[in-house]
PDB file of N, CA and C in Angstrom:
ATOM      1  N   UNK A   1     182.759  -2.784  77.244  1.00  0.00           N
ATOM      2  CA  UNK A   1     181.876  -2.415  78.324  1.00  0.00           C
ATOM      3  C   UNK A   1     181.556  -3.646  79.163  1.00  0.00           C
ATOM      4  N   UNK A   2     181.433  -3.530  80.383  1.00  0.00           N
ATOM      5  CA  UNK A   2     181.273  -4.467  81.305  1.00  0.00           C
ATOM      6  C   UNK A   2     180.060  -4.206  82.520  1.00  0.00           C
ATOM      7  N   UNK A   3     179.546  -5.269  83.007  1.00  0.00           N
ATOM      8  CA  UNK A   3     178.674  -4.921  83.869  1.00  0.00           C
ATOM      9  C   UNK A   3     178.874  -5.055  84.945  1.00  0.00           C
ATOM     10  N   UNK A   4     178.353  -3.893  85.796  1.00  0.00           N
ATOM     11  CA  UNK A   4     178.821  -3.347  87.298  1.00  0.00           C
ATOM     12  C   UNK A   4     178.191  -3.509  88.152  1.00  0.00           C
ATOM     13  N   UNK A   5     177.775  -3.391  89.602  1.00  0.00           N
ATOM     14  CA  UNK A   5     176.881  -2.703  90.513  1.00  0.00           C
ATOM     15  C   UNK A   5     177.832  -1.476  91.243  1.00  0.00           C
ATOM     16  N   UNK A   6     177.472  -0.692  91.513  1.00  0.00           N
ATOM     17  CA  UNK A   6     177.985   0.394  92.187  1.00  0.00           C
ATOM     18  C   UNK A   6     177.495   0.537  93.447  1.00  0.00           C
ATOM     19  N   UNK A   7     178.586   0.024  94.571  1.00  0.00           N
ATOM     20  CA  UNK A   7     178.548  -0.262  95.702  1.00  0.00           C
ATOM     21  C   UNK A   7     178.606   0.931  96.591  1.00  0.00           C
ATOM     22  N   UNK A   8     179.215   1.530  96.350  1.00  0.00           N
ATOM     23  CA  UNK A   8     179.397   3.062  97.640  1.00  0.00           C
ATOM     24  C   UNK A   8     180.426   4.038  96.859  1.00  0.00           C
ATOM     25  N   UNK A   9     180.439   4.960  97.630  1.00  0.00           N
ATOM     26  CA  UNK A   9     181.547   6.531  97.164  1.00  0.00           C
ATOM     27  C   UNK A   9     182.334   6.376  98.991  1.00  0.00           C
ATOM     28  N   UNK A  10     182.968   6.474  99.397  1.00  0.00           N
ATOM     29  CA  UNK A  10     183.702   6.803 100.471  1.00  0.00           C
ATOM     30  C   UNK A  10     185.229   7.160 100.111  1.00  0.00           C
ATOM     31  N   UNK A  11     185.434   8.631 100.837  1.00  0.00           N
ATOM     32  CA  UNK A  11     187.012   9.180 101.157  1.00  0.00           C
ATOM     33  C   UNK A  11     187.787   8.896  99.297  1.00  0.00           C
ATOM     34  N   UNK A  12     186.742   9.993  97.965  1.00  0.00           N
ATOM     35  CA  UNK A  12     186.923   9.807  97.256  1.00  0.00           C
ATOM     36  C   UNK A  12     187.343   8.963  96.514  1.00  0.00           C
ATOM     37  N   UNK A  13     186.765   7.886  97.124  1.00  0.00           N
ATOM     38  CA  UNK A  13     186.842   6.560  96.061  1.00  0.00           C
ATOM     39  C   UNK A  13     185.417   6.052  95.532  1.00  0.00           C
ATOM     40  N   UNK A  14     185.326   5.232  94.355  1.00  0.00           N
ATOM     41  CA  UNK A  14     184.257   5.180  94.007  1.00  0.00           C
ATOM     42  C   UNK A  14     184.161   3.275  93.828  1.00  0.00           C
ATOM     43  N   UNK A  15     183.512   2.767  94.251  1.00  0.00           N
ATOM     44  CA  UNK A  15     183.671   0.966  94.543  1.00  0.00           C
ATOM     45  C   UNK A  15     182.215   0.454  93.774  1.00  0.00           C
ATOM     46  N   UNK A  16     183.044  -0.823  92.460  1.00  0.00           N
ATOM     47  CA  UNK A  16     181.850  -0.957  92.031  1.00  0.00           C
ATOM     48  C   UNK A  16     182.022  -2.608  92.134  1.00  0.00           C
ATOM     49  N   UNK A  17     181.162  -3.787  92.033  1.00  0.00           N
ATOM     50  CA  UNK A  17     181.210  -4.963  92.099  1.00  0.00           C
ATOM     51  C   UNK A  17     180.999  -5.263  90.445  1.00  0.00           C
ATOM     52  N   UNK A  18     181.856  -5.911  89.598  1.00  0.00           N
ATOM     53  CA  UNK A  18     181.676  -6.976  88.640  1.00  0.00           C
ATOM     54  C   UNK A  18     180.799  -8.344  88.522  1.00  0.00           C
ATOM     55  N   UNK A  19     180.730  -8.240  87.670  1.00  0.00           N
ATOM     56  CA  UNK A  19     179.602  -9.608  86.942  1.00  0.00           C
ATOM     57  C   UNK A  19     180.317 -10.590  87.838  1.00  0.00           C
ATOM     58  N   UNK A  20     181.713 -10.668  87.179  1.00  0.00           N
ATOM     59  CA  UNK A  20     182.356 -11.982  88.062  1.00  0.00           C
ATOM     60  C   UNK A  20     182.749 -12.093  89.437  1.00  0.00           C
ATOM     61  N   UNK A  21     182.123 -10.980  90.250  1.00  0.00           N
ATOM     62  CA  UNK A  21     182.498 -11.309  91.833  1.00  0.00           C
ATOM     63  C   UNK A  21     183.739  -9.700  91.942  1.00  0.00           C
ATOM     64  N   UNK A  22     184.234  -9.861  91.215  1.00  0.00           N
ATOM     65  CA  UNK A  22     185.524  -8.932  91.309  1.00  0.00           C
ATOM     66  C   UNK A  22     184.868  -7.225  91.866  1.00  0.00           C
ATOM     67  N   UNK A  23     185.403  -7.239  92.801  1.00  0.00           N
ATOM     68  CA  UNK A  23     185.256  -5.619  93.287  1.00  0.00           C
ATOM     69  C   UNK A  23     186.700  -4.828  93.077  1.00  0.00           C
ATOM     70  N   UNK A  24     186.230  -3.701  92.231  1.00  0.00           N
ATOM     71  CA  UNK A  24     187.160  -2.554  92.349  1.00  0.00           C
ATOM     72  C   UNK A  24     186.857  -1.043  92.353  1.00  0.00           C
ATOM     73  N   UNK A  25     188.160  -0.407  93.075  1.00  0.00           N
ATOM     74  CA  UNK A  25     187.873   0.991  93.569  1.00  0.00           C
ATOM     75  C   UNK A  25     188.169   1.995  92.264  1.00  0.00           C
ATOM     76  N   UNK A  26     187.879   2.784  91.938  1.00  0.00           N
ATOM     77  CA  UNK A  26     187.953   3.812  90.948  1.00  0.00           C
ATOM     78  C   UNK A  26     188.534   5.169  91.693  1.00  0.00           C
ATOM     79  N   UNK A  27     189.749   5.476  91.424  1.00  0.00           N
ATOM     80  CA  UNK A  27     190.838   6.855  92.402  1.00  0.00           C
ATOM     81  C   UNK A  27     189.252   7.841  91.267  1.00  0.00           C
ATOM     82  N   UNK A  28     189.031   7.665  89.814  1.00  0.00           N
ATOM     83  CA  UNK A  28     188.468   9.182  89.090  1.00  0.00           C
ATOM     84  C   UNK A  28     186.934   8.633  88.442  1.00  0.00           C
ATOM     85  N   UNK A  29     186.124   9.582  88.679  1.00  0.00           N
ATOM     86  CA  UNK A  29     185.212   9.502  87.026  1.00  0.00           C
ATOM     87  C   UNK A  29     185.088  10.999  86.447  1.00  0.00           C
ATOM     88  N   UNK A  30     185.263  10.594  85.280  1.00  0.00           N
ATOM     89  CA  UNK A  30     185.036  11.719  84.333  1.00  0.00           C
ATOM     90  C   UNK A  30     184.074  12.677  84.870  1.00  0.00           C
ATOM     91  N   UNK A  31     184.182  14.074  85.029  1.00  0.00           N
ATOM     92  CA  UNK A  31     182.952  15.136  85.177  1.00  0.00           C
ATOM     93  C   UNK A  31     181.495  15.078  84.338  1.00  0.00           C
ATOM     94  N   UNK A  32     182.051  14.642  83.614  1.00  0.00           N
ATOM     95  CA  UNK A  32     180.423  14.582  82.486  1.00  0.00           C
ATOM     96  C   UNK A  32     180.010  13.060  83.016  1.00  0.00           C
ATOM     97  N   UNK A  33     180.492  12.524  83.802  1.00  0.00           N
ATOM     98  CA  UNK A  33     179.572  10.953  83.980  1.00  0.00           C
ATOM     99  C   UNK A  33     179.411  11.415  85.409  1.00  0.00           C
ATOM    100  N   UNK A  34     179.933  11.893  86.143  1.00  0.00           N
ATOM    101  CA  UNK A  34     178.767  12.625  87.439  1.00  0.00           C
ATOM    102  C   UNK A  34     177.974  13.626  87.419  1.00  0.00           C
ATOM    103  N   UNK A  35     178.075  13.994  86.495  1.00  0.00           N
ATOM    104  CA  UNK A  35     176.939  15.249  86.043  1.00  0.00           C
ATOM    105  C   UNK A  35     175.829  14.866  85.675  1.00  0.00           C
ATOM    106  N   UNK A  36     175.704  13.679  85.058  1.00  0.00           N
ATOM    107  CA  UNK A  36     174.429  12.651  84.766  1.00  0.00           C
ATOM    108  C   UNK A  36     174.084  11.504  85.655  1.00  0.00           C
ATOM    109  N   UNK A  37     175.469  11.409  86.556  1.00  0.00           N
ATOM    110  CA  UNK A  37     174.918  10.591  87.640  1.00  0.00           C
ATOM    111  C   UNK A  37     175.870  11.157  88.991  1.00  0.00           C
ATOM    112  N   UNK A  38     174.886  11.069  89.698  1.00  0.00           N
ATOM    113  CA  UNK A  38     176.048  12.021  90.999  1.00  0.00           C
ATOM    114  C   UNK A  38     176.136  10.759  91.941  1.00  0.00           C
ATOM    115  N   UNK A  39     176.913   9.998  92.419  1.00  0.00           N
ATOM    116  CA  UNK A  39     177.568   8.545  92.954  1.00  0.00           C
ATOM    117  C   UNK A  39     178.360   9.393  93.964  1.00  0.00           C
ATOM    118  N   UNK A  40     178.373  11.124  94.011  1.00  0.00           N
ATOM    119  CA  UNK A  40     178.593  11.167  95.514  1.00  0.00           C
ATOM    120  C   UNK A  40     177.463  11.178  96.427  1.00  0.00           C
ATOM    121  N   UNK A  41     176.947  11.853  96.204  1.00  0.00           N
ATOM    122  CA  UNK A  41     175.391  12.412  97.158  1.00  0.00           C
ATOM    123  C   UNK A  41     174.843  11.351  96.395  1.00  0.00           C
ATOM    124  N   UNK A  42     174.143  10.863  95.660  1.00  0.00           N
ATOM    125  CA  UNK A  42     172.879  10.036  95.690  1.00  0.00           C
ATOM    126  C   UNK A  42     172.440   8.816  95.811  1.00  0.00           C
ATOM    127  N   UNK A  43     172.414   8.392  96.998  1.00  0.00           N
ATOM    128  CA  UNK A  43     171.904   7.342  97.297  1.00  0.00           C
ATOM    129  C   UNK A  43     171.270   6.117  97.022  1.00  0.00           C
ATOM    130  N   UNK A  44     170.560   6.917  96.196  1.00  0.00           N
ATOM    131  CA  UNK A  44     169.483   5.714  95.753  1.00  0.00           C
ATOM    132  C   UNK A  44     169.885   4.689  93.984  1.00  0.00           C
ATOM    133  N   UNK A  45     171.406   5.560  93.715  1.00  0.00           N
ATOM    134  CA  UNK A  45     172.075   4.825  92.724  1.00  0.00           C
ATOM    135  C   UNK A  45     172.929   3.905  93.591  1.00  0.00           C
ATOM    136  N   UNK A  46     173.233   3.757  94.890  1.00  0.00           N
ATOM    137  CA  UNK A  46     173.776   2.429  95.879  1.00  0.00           C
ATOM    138  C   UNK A  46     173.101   1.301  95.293  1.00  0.00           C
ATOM    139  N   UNK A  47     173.790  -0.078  94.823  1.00  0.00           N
ATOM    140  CA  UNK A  47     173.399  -1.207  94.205  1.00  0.00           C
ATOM    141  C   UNK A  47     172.615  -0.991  92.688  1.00  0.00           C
ATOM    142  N   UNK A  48     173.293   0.101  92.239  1.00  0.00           N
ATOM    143  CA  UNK A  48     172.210   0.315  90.872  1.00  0.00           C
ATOM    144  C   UNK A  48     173.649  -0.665  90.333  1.00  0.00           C
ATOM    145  N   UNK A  49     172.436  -1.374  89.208  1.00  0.00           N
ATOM    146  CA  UNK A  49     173.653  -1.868  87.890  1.00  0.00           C
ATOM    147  C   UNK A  49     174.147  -1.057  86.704  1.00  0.00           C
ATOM    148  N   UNK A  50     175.353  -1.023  86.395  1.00  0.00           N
ATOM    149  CA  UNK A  50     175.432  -0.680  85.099  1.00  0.00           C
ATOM    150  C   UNK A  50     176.213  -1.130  84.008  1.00  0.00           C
ATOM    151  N   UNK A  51     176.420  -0.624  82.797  1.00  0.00           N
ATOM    152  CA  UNK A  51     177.193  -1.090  81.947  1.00  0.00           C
ATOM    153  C   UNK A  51     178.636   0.351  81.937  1.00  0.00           C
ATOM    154  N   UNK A  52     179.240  -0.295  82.193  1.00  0.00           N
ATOM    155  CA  UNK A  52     180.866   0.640  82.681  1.00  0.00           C
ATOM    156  C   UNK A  52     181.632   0.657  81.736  1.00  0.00           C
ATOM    157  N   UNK A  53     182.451   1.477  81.778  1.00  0.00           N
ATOM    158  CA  UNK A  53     183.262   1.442  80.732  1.00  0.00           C
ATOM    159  C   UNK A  53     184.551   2.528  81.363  1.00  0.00           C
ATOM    160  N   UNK A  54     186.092   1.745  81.498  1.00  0.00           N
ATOM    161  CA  UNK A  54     186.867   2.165  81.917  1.00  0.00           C
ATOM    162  C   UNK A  54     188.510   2.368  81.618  1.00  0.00           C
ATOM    163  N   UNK A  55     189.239   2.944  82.456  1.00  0.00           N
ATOM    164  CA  UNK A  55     190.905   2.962  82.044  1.00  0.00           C
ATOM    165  C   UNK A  55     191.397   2.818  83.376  1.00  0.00           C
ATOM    166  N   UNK A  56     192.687   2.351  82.520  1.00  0.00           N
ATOM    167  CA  UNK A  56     193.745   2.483  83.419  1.00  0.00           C
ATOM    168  C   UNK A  56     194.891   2.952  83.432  1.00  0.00           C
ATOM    169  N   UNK A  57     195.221   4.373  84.150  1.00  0.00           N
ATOM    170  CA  UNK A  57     196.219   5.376  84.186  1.00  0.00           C
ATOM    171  C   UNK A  57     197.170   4.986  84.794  1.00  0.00           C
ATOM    172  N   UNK A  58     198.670   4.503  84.052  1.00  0.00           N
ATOM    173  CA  UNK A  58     199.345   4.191  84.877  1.00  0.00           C
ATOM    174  C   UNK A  58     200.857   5.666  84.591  1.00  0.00           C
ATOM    175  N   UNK A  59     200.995   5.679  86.511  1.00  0.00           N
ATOM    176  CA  UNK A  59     201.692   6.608  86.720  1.00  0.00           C
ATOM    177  C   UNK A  59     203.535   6.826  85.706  1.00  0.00           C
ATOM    178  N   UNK A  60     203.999   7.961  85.383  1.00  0.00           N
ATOM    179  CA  UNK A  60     205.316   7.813  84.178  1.00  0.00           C
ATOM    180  C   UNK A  60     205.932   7.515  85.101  1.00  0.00           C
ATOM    181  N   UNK A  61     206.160   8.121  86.644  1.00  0.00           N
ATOM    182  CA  UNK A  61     207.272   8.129  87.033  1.00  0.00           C
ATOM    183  C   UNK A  61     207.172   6.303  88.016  1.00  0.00           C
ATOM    184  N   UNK A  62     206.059   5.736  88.242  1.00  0.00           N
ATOM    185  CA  UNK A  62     205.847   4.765  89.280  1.00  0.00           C
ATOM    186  C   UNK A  62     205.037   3.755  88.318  1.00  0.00           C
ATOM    187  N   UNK A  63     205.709   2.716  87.664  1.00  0.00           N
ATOM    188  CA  UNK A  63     205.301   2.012  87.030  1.00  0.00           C
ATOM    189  C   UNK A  63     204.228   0.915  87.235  1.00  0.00           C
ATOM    190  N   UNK A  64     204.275   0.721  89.092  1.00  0.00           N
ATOM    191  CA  UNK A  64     203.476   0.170  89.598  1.00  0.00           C
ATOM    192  C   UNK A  64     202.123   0.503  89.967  1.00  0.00           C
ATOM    193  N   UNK A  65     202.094   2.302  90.123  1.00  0.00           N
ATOM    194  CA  UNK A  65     201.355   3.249  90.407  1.00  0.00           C
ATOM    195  C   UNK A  65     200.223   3.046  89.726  1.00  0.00           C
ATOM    196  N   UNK A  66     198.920   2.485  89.556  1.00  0.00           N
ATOM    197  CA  UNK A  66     197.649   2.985  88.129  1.00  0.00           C
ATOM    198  C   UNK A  66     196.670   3.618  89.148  1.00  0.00           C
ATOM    199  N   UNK A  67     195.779   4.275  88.645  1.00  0.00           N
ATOM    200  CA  UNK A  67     194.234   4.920  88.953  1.00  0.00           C
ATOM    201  C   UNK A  67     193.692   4.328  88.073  1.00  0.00           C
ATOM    202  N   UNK A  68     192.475   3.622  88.309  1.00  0.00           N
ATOM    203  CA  UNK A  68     191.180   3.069  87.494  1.00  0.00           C
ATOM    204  C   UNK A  68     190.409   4.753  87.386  1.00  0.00           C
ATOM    205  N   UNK A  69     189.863   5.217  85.852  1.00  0.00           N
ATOM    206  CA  UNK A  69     189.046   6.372  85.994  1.00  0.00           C
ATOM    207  C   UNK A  69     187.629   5.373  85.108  1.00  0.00           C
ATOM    208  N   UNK A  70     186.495   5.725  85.747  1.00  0.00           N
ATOM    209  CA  UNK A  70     185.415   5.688  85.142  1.00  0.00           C
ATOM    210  C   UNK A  70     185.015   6.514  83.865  1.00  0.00           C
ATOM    211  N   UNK A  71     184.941   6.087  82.523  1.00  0.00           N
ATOM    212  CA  UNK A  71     184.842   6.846  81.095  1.00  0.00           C
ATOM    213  C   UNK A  71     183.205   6.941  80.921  1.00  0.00           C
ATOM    214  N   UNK A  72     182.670   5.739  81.338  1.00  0.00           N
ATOM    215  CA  UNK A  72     181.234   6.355  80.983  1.00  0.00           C
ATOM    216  C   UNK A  72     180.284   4.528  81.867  1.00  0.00           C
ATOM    217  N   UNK A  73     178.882   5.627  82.353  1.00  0.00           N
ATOM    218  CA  UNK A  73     178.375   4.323  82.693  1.00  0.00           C
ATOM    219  C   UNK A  73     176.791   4.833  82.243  1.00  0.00           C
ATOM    220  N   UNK A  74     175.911   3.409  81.791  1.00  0.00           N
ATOM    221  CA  UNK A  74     175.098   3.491  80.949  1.00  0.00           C
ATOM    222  C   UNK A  74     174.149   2.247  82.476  1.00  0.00           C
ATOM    223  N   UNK A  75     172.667   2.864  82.578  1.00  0.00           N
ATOM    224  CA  UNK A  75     171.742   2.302  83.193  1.00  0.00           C
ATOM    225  C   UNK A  75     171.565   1.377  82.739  1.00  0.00           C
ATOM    226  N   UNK A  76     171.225  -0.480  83.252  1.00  0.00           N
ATOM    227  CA  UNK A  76     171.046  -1.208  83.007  1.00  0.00           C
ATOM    228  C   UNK A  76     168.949  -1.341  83.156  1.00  0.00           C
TER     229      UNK A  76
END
């Protein structure tokens, strides 16, 4: 698990900033981790921190291809 800020949702992507500076976009999150946190509509989780926890799906046929999916994020 790693710690995040969760920067914005735009054109189904989900953008969070790392401890170390590093920003990355998330193509998925799991249904049960927007169901407890909705990072489309709600606003007021913009710059919330959290503790993240994630994968990386990489495509069979496009080896270069991955989606980052969000597995679970926990309120700091």
């Amino acid at each position: 698990m790693r710690e995040a800020e969760f920067l914005s949702y735009e054109n189904g992507f989900f953008t969070f900033l790392f401890e170390n500076g590093e920003e990355l976009v998330f193509d998925e999150v799991l249904p049960r981790v927007l169901k407890q946190f909705d990072l489309i509509n709600d606003e007021s989780l913009i710059n919330k921190s959290f503790k993240i926890t994630f994968i990386e799906v990489y495509d069979k046929n496009d080896e270069d291809s991955v989606i980052y999916r969000v597995e679970s994020l926990k309120p700091l």
